[in-house]
Structures are given as structure tokens and as C-alpha cells.
C-alpha atoms as a PDB file:
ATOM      1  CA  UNK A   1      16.234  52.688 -61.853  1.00  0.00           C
ATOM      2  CA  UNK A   2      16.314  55.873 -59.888  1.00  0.00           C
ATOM      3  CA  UNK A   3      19.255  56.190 -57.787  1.00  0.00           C
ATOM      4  CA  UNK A   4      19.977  59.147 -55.464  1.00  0.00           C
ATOM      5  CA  UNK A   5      23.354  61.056 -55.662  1.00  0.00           C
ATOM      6  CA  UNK A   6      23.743  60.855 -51.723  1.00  0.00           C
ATOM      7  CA  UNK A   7      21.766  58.971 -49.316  1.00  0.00           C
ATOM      8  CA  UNK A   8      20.891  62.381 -47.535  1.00  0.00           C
ATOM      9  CA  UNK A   9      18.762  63.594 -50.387  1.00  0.00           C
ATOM     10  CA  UNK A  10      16.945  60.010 -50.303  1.00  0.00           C
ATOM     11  CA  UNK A  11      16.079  60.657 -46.803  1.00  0.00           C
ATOM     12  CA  UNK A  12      14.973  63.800 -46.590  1.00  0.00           C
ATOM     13  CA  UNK A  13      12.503  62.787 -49.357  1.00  0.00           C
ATOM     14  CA  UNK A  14      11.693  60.063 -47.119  1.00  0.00           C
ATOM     15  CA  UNK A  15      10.880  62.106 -44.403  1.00  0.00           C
ATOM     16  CA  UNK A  16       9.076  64.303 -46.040  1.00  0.00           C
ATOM     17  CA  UNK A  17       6.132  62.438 -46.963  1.00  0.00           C
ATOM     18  CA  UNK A  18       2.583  61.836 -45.070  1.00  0.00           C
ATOM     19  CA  UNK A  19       2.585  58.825 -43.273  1.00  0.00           C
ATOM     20  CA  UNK A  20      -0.213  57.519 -46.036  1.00  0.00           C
ATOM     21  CA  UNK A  21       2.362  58.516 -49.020  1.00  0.00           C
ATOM     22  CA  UNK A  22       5.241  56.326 -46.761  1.00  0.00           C
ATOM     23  CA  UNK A  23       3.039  53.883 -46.012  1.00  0.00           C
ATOM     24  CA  UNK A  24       1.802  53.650 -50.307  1.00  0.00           C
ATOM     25  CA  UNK A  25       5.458  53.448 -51.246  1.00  0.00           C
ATOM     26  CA  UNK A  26       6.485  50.655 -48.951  1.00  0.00           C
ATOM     27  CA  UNK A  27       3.218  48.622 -50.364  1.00  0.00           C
ATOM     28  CA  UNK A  28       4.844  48.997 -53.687  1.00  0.00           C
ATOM     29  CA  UNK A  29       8.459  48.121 -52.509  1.00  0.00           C
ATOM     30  CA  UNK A  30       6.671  45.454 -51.312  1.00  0.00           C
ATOM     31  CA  UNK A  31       4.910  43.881 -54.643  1.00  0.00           C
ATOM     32  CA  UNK A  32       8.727  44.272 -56.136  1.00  0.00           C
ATOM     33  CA  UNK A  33      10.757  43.121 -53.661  1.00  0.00           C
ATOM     34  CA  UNK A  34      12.654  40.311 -54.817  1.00  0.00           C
ATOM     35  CA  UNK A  35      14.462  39.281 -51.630  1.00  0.00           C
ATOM     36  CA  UNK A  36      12.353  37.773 -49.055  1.00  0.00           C
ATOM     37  CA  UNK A  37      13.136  39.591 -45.508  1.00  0.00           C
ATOM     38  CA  UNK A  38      13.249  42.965 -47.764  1.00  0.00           C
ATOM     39  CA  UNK A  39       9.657  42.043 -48.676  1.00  0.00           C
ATOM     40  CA  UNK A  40       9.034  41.983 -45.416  1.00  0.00           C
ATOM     41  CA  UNK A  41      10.071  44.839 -44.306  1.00  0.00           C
ATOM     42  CA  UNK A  42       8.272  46.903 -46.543  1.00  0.00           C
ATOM     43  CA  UNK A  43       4.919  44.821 -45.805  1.00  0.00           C
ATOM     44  CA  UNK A  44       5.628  46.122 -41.968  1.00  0.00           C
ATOM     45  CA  UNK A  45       6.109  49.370 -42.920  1.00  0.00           C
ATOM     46  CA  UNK A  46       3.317  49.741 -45.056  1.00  0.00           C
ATOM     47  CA  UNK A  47       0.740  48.695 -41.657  1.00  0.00           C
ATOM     48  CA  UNK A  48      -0.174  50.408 -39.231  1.00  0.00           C
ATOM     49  CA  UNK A  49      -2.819  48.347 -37.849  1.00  0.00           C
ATOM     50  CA  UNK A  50      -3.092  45.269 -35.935  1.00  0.00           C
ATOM     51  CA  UNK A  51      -2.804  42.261 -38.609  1.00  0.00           C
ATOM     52  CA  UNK A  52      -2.366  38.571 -37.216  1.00  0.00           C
ATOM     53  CA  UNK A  53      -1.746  37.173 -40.706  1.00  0.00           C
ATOM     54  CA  UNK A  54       0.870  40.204 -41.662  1.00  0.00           C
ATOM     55  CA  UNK A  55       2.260  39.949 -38.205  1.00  0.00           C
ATOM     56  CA  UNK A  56       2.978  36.075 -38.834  1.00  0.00           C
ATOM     57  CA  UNK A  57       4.713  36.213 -41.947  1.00  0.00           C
ATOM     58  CA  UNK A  58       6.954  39.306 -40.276  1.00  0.00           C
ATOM     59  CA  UNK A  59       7.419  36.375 -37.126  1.00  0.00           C
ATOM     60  CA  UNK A  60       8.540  33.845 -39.852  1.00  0.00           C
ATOM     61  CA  UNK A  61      11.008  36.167 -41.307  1.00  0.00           C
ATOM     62  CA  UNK A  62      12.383  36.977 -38.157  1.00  0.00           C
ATOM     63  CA  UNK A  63      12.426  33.757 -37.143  1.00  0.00           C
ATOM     64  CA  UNK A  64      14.748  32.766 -40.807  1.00  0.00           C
ATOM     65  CA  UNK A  65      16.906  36.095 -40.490  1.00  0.00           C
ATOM     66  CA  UNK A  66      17.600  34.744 -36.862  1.00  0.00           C
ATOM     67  CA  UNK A  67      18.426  31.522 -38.348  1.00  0.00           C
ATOM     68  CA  UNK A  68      20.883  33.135 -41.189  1.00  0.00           C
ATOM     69  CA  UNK A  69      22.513  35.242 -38.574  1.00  0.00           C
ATOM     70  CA  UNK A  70      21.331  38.328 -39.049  1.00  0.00           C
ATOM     71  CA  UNK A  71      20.388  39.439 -35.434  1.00  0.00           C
ATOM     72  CA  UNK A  72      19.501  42.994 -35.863  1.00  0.00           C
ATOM     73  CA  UNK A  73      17.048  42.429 -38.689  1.00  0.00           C
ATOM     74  CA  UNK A  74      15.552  39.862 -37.096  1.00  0.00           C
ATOM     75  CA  UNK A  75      14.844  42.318 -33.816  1.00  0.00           C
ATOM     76  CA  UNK A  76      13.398  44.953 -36.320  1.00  0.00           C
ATOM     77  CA  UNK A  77      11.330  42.254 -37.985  1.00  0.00           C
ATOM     78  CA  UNK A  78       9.990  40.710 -34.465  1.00  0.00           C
ATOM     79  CA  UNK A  79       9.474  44.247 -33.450  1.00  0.00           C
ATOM     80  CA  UNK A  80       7.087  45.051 -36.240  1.00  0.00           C
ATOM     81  CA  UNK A  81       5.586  41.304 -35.523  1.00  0.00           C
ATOM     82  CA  UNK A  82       5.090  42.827 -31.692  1.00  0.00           C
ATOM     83  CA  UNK A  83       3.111  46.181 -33.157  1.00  0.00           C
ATOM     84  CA  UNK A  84       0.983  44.071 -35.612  1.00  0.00           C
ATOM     85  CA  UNK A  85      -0.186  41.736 -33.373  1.00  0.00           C
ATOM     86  CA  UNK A  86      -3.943  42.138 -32.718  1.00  0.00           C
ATOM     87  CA  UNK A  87      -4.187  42.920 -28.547  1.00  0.00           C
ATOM     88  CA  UNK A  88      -6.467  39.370 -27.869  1.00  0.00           C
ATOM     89  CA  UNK A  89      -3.409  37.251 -29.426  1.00  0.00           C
ATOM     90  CA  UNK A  90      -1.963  36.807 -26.104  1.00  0.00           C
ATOM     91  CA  UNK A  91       0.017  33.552 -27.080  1.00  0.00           C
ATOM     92  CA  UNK A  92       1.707  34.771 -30.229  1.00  0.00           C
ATOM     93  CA  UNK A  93       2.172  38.049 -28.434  1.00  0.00           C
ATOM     94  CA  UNK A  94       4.083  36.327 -25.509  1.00  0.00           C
ATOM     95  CA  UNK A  95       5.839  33.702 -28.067  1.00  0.00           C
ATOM     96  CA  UNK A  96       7.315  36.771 -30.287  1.00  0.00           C
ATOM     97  CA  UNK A  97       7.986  39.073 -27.310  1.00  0.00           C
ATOM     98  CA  UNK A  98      10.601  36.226 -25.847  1.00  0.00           C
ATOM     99  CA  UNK A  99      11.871  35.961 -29.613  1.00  0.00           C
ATOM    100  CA  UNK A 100      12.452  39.591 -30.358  1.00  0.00           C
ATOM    101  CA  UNK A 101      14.018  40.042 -26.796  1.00  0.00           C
ATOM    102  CA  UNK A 102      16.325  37.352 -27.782  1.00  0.00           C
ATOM    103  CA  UNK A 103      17.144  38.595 -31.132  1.00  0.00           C
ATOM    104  CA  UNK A 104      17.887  42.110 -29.137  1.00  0.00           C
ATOM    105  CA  UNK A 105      20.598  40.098 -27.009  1.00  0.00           C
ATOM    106  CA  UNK A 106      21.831  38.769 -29.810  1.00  0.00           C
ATOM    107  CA  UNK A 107      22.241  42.234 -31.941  1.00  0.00           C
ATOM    108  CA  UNK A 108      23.881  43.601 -28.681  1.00  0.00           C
ATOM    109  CA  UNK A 109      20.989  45.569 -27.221  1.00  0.00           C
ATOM    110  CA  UNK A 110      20.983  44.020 -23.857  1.00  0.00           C
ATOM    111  CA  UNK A 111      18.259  47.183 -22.353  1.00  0.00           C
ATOM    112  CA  UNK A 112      15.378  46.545 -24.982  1.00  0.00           C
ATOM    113  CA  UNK A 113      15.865  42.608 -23.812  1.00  0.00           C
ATOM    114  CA  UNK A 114      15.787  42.977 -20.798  1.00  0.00           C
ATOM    115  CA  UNK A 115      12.583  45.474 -21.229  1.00  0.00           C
ATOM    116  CA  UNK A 116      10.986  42.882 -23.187  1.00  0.00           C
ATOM    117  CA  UNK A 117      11.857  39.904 -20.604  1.00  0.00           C
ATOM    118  CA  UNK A 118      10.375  42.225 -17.731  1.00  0.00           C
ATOM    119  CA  UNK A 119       7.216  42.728 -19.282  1.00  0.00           C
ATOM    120  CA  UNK A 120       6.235  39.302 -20.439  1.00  0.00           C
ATOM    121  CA  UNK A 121       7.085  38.474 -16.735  1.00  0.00           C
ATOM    122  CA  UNK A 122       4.897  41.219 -15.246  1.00  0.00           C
ATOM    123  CA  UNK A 123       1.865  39.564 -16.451  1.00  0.00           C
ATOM    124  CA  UNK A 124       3.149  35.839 -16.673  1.00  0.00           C
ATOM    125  CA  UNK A 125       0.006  33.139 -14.961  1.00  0.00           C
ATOM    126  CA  UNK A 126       1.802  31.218 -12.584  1.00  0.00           C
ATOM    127  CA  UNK A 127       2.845  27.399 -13.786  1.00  0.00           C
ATOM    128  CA  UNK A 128       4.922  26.427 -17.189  1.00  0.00           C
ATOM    129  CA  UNK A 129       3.815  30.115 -18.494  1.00  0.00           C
ATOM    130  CA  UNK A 130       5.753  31.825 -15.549  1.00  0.00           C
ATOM    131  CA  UNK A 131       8.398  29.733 -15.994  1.00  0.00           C
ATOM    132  CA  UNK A 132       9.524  30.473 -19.477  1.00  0.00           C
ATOM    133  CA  UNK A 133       9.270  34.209 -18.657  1.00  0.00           C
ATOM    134  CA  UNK A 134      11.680  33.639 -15.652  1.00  0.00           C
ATOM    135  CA  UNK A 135      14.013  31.481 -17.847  1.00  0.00           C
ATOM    136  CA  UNK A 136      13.869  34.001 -20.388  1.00  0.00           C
ATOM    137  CA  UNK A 137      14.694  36.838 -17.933  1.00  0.00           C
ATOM    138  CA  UNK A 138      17.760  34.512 -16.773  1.00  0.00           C
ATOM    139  CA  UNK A 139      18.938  34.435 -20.201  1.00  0.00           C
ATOM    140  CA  UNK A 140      18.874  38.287 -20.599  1.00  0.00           C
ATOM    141  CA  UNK A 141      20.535  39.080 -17.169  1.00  0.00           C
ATOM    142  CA  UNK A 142      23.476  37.057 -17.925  1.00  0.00           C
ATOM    143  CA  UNK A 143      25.704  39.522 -16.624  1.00  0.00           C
ATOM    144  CA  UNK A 144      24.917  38.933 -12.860  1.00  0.00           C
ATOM    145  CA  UNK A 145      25.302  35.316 -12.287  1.00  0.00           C
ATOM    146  CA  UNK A 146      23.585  35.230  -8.959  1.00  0.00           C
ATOM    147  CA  UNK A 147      20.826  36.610 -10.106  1.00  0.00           C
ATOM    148  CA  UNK A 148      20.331  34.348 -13.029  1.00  0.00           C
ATOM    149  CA  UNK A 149      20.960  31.393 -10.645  1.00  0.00           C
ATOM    150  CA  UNK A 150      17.947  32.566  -8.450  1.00  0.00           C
ATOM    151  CA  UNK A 151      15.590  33.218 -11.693  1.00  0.00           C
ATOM    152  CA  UNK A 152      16.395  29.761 -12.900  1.00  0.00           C
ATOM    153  CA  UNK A 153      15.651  28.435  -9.521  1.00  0.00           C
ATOM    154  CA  UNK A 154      12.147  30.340  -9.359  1.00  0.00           C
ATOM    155  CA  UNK A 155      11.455  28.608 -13.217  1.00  0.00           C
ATOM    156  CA  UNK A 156      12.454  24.969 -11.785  1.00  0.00           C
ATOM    157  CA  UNK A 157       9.749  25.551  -9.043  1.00  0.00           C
ATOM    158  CA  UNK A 158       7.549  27.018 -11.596  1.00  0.00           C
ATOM    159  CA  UNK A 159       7.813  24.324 -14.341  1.00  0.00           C
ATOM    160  CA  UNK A 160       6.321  21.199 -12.167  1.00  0.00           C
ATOM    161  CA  UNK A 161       4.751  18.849 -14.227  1.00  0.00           C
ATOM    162  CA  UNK A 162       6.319  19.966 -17.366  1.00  0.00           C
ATOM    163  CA  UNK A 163       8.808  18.080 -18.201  1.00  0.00           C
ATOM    164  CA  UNK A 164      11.021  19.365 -21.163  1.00  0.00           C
ATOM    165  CA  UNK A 165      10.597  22.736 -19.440  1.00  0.00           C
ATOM    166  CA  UNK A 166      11.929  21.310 -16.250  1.00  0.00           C
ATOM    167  CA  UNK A 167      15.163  19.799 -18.696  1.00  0.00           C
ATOM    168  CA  UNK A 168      15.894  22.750 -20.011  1.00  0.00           C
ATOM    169  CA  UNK A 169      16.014  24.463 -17.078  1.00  0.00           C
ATOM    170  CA  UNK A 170      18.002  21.929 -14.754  1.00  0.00           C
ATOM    171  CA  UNK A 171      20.703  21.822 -18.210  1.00  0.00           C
ATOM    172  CA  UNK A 172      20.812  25.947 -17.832  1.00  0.00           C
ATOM    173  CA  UNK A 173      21.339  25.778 -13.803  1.00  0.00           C
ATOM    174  CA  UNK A 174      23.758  22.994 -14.189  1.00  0.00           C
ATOM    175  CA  UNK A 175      26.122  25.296 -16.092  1.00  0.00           C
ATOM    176  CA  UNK A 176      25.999  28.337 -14.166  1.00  0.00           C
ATOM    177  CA  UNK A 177      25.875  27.033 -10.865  1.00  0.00           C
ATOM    178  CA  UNK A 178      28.591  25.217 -11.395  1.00  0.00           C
ATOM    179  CA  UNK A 179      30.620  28.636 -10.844  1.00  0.00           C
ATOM    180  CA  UNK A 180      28.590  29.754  -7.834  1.00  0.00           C
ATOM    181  CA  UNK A 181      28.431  25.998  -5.685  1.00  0.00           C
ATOM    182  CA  UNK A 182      30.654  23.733  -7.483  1.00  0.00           C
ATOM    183  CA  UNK A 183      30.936  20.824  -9.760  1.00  0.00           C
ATOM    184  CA  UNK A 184      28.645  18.227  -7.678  1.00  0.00           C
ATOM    185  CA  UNK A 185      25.680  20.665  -7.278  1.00  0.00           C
ATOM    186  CA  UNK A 186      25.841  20.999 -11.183  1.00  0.00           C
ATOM    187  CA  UNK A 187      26.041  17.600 -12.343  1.00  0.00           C
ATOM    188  CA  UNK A 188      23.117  16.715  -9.922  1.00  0.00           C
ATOM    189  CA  UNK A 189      21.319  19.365 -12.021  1.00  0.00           C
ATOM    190  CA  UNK A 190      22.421  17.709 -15.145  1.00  0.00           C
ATOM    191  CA  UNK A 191      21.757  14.237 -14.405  1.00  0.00           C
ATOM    192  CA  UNK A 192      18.408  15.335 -13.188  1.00  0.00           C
ATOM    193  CA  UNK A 193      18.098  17.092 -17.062  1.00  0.00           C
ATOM    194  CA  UNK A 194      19.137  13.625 -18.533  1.00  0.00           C
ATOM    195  CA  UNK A 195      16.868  11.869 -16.843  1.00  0.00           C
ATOM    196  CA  UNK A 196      13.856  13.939 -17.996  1.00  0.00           C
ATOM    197  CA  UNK A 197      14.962  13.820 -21.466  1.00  0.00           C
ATOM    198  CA  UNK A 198      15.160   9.955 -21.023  1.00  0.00           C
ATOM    199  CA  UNK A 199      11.826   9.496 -19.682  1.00  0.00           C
ATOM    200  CA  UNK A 200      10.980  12.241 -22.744  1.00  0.00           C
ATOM    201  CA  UNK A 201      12.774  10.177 -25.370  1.00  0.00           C
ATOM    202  CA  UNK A 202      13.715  13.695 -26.641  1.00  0.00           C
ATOM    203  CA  UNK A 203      17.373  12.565 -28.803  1.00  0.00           C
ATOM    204  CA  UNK A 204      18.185  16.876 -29.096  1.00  0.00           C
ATOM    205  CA  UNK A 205      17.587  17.084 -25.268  1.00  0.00           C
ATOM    206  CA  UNK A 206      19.648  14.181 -23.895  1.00  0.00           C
ATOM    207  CA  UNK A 207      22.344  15.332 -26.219  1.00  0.00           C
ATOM    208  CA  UNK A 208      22.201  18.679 -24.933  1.00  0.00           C
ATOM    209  CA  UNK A 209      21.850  17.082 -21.359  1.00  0.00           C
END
């Protein structure tokens, strides 16, 4: 193996290369990568086109480093899912745009969230697709409740005719409103979440209910 005496002299080597010589290298990393989200990472660095089947494994591998924790890989990972992602895949687009923005939270980058959130609402169609952008912009502004109140409020209206949507949202309202208009205005909220996960049969919603 050829190991650097400081990590300095490693980068500047680094950033010293074309972008074809980078790009070369990380396709190599890539083919000897033994751990799987490093694999990944190299197989995103190595693009630097549009790729829907590249840009799907990099969404899987964000979607397991979310799973194991690690928050800021999975951000850089669903970031490099975002870039690869060819422009006319407008539902994997807005699936890994609310993912990523989450993972951001999660790492503690709050502004790139939010950014996110704001831009798959800009061009949100009205109905259930709306809706999730609203809910997701209520998750990311969770620092002004009033505000998330009102965006969960504009998703409820939003989500008619979709049930599980309307659940979820009626189970987030009936927790922060709770704070805002009291105990009875929330549990109406969360009996009204119950009762679509009943006529859903969904076991993981009525729990959450």
C-alpha cells in the first residue's frame, strides 16, 4: 500500500489532477473498494453525467447509511444521487430531494434542508404531491412551531383522498398543536389519525397513531 506521510501532501496531489485523471482514479477506488458506501462514493465521484442506474445504487446507499446512522454520509451520498439523476426523472428526483433534505437535518445542516424542502415545494402539483412537500417543509422548519402548525394544516387540506398521507399528517399536527391549542385539539387530531389507520389496516400506523 501507498500511504502518505501527512494528509496535506495526499491532497494537494488530489487537487492537482484533471478532472478526467480524478474522475479515472475514483473508477479504480471503485473496482477495489471493499466496503459498500465507500464503493459508492467513489462510483459518484467518478460521474459526471446524468446516470439513473448509478444514481439508484448511490439512493440505496444513502438510504442504508441513513439506516446505520451515519447522517452526513448519507446527505453526501443523496447529494450525488440528486446530480446523477437524469432531468425527466421527476419522481425519483422529488423522492431523493425529500431524503437528502432529511439526511441534511439529521447531520445538523438545517439551511441546505430547508433549501431542498423549498424547492421541491416551488414546483409541487397540487393534491397528495403538494402535500408531502408541505409536510416535508414542516419537518425542516421545526424551529418555529407556528409555522410548522400552518404547513401541516395546508398538507391536511392538500392530502384529501389519500389516506395514509392524511394519518401521517393528523399524527404530526396532533403533537405540535398540542403546545399551540391544547390537549383536546390534539387528540381530536390523533383520533382522527387512528381512525384512518383503522380503516387502512396499517399495524405501524395505528401504533404510531
Amino acid at each position: 500500500a501507498v500511504r502518505f506521510t501527512h494528509p496535506l501532501l495526499a491532497s494537494v496531489l488530489y487537487q492537482g489532477l484533471a478532472p478526467g485523471e480524478r474522475r479515472q482514479a475514483h473508477r479504480r477506488l471503485a473496482e477495489v473498494a471493499e466496503e459498500s458506501l465507500a464503493r459508492a462514493r467513489h462510483l459518484a465521484l467518478s460521474a459526471d453525467e446524468p446516470d439513473s442506474a448509478l444514481a439508484a445504487e448511490l439512493e440505496r446507499a444513502a438510504t442504508a447509511a441513513s439506516a446505520h446512522g451515519t447522517a452526513i454520509v448519507a446527505a453526501e451520498l443523496g447529494e450525488h444521487a440528486l446530480r446523477l439523476t437524469p432531468p425527466d426523472d421527476r419522481a425519483d428526483a422529488d423522492r431523493r430531494v425529500a431524503a437528502t433534505a432529511r439526511a441534511h437535518l439529521a447531520a445538523g445542516e438545517p439551511a441546505r434542508a430547508q433549501r431542498l424542502a423549498a424547492e421541491l415545494l416551488a414546483r409541487a402539483s397540487p393534491g397528495a404531491e403538494r402535500a408531502r412537500a408541505l409536510v416535508l417543509m414542516a419537518d425542516v422548519e421545526a424551529g418555529d412551531i407556528q409555522q410548522t402548525i400552518a404547513l401541516l394544516q395546508q398538507a391536511l387540506a392538500e392530502a384529501e383522498g389519500e389516506a395514509a398521507l392524511q394519518a401521517k399528517t393528523h399524527r404530526e399536527l396532533s403533537l405540535k398543536i398540542r403546545f399551540t391549542s391544547g390537549l383536546r385539539v390534539a387528540e381530536r387530531h390523533a383520533r382522527a389519525a387512528v381512525a384512518l389507520a383503522d380503516q387502512l389496516d396499517d399495524e405501524a400506523l395505528r401504533a404510531s397513531a
